[in-house]
C-alpha atoms as a PDB file:
ATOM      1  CA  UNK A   1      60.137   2.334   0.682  1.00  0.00           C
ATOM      2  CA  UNK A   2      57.531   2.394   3.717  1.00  0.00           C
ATOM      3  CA  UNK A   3      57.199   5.903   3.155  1.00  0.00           C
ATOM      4  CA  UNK A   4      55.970   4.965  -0.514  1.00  0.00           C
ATOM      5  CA  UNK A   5      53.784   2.377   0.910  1.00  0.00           C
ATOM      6  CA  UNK A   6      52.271   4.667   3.226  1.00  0.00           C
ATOM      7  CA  UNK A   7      51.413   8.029   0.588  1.00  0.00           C
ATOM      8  CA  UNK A   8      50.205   5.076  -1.966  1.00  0.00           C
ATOM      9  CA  UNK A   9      47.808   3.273   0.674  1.00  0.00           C
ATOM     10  CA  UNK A  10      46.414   7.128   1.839  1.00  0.00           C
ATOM     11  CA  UNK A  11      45.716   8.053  -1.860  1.00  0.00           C
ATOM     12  CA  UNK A  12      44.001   4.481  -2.264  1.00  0.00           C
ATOM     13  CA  UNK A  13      41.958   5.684   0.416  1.00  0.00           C
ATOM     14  CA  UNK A  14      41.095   8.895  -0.249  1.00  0.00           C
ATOM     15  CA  UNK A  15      39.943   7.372  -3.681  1.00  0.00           C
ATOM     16  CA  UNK A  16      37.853   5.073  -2.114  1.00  0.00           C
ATOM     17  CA  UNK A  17      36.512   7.721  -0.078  1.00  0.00           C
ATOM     18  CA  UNK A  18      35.520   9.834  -2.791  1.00  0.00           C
ATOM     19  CA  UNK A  19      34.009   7.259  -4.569  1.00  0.00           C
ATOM     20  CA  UNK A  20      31.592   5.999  -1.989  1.00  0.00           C
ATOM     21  CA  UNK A  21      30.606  10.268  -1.496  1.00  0.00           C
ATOM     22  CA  UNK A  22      29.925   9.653  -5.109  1.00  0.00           C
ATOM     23  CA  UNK A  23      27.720   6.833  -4.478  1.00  0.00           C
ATOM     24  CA  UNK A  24      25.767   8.160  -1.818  1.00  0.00           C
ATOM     25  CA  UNK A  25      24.794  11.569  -3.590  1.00  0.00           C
ATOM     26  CA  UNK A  26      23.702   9.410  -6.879  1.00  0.00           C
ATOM     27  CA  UNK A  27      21.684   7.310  -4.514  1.00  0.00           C
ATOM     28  CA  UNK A  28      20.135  10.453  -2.713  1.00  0.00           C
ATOM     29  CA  UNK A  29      19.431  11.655  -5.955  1.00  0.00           C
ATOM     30  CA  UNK A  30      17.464   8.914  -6.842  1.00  0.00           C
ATOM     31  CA  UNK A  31      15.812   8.811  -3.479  1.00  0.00           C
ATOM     32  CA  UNK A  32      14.678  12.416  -4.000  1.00  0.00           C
ATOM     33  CA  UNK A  33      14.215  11.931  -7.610  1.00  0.00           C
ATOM     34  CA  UNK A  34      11.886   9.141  -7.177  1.00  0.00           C
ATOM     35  CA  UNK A  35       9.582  10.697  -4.397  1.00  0.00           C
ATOM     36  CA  UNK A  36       9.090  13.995  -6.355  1.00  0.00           C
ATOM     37  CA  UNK A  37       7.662  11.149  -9.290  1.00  0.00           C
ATOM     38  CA  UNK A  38       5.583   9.839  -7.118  1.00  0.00           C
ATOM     39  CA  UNK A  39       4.215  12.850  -5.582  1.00  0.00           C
ATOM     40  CA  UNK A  40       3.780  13.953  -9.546  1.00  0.00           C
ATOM     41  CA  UNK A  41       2.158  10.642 -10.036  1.00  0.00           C
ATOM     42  CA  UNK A  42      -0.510  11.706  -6.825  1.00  0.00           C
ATOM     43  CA  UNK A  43      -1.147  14.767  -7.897  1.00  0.00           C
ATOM     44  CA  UNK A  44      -2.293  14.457 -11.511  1.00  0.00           C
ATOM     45  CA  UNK A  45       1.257  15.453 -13.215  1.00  0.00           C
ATOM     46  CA  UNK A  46       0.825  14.197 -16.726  1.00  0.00           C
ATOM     47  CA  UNK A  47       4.547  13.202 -17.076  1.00  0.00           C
ATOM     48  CA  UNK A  48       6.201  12.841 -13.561  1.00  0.00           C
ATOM     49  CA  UNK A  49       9.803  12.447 -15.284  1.00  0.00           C
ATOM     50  CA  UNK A  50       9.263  15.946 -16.411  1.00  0.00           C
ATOM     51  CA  UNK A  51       8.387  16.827 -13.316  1.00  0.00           C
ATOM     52  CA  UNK A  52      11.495  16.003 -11.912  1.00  0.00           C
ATOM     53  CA  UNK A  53      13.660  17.524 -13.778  1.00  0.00           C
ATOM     54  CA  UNK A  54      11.555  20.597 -13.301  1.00  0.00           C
ATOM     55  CA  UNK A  55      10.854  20.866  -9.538  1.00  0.00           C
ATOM     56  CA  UNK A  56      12.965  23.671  -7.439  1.00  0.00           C
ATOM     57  CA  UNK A  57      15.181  20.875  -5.809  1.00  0.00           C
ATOM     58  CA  UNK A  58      16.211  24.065  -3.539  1.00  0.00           C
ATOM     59  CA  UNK A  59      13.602  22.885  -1.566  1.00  0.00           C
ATOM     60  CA  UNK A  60      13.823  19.464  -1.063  1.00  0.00           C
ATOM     61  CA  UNK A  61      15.478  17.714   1.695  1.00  0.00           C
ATOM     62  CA  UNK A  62      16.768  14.339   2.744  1.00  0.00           C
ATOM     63  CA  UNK A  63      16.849  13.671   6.381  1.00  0.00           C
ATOM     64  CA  UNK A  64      20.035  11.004   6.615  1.00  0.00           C
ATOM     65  CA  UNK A  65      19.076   9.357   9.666  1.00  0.00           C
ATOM     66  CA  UNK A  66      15.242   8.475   8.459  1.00  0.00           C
ATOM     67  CA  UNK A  67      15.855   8.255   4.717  1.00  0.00           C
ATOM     68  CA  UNK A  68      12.920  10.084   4.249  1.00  0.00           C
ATOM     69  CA  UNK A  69      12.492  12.963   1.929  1.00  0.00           C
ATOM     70  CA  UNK A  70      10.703  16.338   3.069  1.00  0.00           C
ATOM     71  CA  UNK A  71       9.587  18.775   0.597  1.00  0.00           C
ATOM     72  CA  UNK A  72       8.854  16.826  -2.106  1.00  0.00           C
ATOM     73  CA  UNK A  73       5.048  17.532  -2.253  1.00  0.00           C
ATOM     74  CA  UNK A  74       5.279  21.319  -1.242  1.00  0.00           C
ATOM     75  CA  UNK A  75       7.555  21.571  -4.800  1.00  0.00           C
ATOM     76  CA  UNK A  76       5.033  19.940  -6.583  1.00  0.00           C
ATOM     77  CA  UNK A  77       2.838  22.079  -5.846  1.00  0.00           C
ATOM     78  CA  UNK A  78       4.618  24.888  -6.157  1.00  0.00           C
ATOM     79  CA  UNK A  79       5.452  23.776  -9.984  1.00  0.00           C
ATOM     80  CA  UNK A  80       1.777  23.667 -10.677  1.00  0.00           C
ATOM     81  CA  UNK A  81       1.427  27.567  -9.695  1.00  0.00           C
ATOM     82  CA  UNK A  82       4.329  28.124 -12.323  1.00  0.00           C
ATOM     83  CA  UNK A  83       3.375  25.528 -15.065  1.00  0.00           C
ATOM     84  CA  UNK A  84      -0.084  24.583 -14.495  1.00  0.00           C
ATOM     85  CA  UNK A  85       0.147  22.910 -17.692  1.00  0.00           C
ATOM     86  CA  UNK A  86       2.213  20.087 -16.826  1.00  0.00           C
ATOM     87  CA  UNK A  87      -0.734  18.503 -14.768  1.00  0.00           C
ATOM     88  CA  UNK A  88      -4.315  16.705 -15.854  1.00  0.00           C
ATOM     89  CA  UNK A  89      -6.340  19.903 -14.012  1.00  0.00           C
ATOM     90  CA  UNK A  90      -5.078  22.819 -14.475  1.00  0.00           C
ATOM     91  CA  UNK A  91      -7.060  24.818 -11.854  1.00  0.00           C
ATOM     92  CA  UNK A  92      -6.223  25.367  -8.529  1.00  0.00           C
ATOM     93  CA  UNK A  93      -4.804  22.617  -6.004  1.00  0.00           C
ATOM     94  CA  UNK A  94      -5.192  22.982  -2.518  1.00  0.00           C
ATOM     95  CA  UNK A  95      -1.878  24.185  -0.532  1.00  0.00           C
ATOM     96  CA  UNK A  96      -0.339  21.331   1.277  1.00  0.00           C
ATOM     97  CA  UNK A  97      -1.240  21.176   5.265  1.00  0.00           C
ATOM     98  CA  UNK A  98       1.420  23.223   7.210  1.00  0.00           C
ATOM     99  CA  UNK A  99       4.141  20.193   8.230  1.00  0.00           C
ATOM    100  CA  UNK A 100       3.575  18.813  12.021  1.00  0.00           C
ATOM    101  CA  UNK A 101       6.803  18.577  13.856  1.00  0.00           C
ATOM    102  CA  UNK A 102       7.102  15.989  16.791  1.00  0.00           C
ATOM    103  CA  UNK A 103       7.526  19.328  19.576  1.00  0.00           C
ATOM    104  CA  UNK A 104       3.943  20.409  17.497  1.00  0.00           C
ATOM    105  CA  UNK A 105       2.323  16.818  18.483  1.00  0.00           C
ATOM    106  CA  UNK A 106       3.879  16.533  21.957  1.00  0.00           C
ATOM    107  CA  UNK A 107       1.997  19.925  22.635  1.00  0.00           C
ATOM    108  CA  UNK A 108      -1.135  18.680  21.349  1.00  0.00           C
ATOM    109  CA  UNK A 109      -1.059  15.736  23.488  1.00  0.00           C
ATOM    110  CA  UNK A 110      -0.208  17.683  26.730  1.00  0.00           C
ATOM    111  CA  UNK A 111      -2.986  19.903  25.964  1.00  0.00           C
ATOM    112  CA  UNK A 112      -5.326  17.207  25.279  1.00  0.00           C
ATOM    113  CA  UNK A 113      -4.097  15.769  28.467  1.00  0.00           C
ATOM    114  CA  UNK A 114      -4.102  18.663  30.751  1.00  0.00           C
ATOM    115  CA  UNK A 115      -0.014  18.411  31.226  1.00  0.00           C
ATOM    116  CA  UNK A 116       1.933  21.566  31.354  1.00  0.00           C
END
């Protein structure tokens, strides 16, 4: 009887388990979902739902131990070179700036410093 105890509590777990993985990719979804609307929203996208669904998500990251999520304006941008019409001006839009990383700013500051 243990032994039934045991198997039923494990796949009561393992449910559980794969319920809060469930959880935690719709709410990464939405995180992602929701910056790439607001980035829309920024940058003149005349429906930022639409934009959404149409971004290359390929690109888009979501750095767990921040919450933050990186890419987000780069695909934006690159949806308006493949369907300029989705946004208010349909000329050209300035590339994003090249993303700093901290090692990037730590050099600047030794430079700026004079530390080697």
């Amino acid at each position: 009887m243990n032994d039934q105890k045991e198997i039923d509590w494990k796949l009561e777990a393992e449910r559980e388990l794969a319920r809060a993985q469930e959880i935690k990719e719709n709410a990464r979804g939405s995180m992602i979902r929701e910056a790439v609307k607001a980035e829309a929203r920024a940058l003149g996208v005349i429906d930022p739902d639409i934009a959404a669904l149409a971004v290359d998500r390929s690109k888009i990251l979501f750095d767990e131990t921040t919450g933050e999520v990186l890419g987000a304006r780069e695909a934006i941008f690159d949806l308006h070179a493949r369907k300029p019409l989705l946004f208010r001006e349909h000329g050209n839009m300035n590339p994003p700036p090249p993303r700093r990383t901290t090692q990037d700013l730590l050099d600047q500051i030794h430079k700026e410093l004079g530390i080697k």
